[in-house]
Protein backbone atom coordinates (compact mmCIF):
# COMPACT_ATOMS: atom_id res chain seq x y z
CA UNK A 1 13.47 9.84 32.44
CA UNK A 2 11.20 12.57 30.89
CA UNK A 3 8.51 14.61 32.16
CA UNK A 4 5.34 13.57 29.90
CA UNK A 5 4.74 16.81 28.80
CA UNK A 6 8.21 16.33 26.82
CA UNK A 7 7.78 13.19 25.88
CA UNK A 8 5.93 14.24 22.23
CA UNK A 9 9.16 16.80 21.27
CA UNK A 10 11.86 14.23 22.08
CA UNK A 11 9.76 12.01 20.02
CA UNK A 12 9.59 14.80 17.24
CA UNK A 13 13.76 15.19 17.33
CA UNK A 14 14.06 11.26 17.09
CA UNK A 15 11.67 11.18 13.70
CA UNK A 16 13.57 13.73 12.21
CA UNK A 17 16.98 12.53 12.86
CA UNK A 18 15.84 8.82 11.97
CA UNK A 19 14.34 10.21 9.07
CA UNK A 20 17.65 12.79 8.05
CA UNK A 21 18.95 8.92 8.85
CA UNK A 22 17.67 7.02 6.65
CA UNK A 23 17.22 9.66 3.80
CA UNK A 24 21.53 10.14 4.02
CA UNK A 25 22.43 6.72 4.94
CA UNK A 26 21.80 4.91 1.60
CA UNK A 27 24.01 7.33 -0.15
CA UNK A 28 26.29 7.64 1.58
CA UNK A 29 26.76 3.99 2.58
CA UNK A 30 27.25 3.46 -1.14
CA UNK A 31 29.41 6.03 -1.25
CA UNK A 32 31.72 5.33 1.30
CA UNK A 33 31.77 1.55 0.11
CA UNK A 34 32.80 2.67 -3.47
CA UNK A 35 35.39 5.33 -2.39
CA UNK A 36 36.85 3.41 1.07
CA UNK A 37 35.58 0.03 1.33
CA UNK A 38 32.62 -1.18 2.90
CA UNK A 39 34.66 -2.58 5.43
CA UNK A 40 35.86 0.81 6.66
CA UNK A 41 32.38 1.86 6.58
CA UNK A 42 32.05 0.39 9.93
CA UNK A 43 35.15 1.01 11.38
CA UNK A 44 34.25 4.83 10.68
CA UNK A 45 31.23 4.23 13.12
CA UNK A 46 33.77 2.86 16.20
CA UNK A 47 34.68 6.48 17.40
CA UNK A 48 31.17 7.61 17.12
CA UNK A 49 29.86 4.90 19.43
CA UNK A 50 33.04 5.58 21.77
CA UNK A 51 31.78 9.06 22.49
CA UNK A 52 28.11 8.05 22.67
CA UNK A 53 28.94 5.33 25.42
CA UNK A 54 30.84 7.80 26.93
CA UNK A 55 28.21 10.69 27.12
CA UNK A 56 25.67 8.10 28.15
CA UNK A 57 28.04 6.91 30.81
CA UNK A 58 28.33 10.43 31.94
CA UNK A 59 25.08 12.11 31.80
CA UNK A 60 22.59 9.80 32.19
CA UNK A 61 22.08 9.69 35.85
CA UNK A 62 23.39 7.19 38.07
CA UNK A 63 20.12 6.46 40.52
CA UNK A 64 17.42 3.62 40.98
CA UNK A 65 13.89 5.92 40.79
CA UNK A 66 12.65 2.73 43.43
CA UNK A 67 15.02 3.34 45.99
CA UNK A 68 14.48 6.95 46.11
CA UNK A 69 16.85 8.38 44.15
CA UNK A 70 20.19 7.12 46.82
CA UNK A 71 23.31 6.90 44.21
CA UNK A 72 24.22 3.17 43.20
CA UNK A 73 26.95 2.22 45.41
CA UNK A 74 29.00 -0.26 43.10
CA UNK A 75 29.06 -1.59 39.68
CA UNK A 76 27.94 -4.55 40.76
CA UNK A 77 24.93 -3.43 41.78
CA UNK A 78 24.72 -1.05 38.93
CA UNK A 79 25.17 -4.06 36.61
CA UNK A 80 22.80 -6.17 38.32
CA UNK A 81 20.38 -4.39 37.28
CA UNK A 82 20.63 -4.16 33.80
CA UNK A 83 18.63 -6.69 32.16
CA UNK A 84 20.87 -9.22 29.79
CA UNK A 85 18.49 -12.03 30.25
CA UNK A 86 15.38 -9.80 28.27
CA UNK A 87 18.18 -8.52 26.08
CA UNK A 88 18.99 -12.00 25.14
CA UNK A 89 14.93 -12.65 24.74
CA UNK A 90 14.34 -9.69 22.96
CA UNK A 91 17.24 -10.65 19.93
CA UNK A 92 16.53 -14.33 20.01
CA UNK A 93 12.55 -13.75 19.46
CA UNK A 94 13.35 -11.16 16.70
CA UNK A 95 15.45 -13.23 14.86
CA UNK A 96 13.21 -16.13 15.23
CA UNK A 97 10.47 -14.29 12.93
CA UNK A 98 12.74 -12.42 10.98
CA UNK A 99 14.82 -15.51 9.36
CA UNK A 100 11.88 -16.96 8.57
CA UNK A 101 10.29 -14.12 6.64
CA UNK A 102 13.75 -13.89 4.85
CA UNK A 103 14.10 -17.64 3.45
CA UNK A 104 10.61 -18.30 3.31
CA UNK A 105 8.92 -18.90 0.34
CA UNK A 106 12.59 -18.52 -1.97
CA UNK A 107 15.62 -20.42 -0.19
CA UNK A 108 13.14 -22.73 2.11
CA UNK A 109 9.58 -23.95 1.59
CA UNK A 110 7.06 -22.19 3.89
CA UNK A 111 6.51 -25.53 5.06
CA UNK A 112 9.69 -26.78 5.72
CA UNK A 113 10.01 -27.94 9.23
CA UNK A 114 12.47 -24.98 10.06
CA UNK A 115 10.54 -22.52 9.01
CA UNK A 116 7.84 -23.88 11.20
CA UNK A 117 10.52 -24.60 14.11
CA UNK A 118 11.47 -20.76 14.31
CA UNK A 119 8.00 -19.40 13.85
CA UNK A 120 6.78 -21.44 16.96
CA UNK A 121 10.13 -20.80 18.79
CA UNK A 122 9.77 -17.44 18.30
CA UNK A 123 6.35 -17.53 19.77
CA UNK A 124 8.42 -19.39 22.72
CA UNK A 125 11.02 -16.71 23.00
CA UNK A 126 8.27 -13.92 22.78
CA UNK A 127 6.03 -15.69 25.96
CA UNK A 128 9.63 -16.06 27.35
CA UNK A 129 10.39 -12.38 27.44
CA UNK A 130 7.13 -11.15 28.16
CA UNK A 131 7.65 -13.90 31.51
CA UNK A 132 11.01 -11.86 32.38
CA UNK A 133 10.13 -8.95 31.96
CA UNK A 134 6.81 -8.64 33.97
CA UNK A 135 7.82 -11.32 36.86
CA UNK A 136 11.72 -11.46 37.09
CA UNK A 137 13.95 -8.36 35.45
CA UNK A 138 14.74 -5.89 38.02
CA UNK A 139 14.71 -3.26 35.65
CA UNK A 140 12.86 -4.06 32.57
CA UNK A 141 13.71 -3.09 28.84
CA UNK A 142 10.46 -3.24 28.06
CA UNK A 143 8.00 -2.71 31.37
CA UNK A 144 4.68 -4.10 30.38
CA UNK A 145 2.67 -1.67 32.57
CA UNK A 146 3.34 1.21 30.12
CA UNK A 147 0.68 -1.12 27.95
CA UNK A 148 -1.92 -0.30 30.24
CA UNK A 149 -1.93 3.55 29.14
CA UNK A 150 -3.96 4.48 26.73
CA UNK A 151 -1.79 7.63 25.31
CA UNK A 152 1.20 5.49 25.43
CA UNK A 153 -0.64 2.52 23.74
CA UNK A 154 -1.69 4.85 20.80
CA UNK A 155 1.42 6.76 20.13
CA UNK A 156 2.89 2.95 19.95
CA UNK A 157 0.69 2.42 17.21
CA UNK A 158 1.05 5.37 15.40
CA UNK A 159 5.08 5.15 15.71
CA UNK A 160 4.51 1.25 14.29
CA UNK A 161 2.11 2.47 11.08
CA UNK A 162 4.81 5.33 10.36
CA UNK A 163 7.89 3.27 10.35
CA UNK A 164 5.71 0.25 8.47
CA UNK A 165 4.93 3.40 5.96
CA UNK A 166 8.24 4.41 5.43
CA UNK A 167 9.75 0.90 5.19
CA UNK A 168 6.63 -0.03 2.56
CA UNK A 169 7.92 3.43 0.41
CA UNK A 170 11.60 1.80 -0.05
């Protein structure tokens, strides 16, 4: 959606506001949970994700870059091509290793059979979605040919080291 030369400011505004983020969200999610409620805490975030569903609706443009740029001609096809299937993938594989790093060891033996039952489903799920997304999804969340290029490969890694940085500081 960018031109490349681009690409290394947008990724510059999205660091600082994940950072301005993270730096106000604690605060003022404790805040707003000792004032209001946690509750309300996330019904204060419905509106905001009205209008950014809405400008993404509107501005984001409405053309398939394969079929040289013609406009969509129905939702149907429009929805189509969104990809639920590597959505669904994507969620399921996360959660798979997450739970397991989360139970492990205090609520659940690392040897537990569950622990080892998500651990190798989530290596399922992973293969699974990496299967979608290169043979069958239409449009791809994730398109595995960016892999192939080197720039993109090693900003990857530096965005993963940062954000495993910043999480290791809490």
């Amino acid at each position: 959606m960018l031109p490349l030369r681009d690409v290394a400011a947008w990724q510059g505004y999205i660091n600082v506001i994940a950072v301005v983020g993270r730096s106000v969200g604690g605060p003022l999610g404790g805040f707003l949970a000792d004032t209001i409620g946690w509750r309300w805490s996330f019904l204060v975030q419905c509106p905001v994700i009205s209008v950014a569903v809405i400008l993404c609706w509107a501005v984001l443009p409405n053309r398939n870059p394969r079929d040289d740029n013609k406009p969509e001609s129905s939702t149907s096809s429009k929805l189509r091509r969104i990809d639920f299937l590597g959505g669904v993938l994507v969620i399921l594989s996360i959660l798979s290793f997450m739970i397991p790093l989360e139970i492990g060891g205090q609520k659940i033996a690392w040897t537990h059979p569950l622990i080892i039952a998500m651990v190798i489903g989530g290596a399922l799920l992973s293969s699974a979605f990496f299967i979608v997304e290169t043979k069958w999804a239409q449009d791809p969340i994730l398109s595995m040919g960016i892999f192939t290029q080197p720039g993109v490969t090693i900003t990857f890694a530096f965005t993963a080291f940062q954000m495993a940085a910043q999480t290791g500081v809490r």
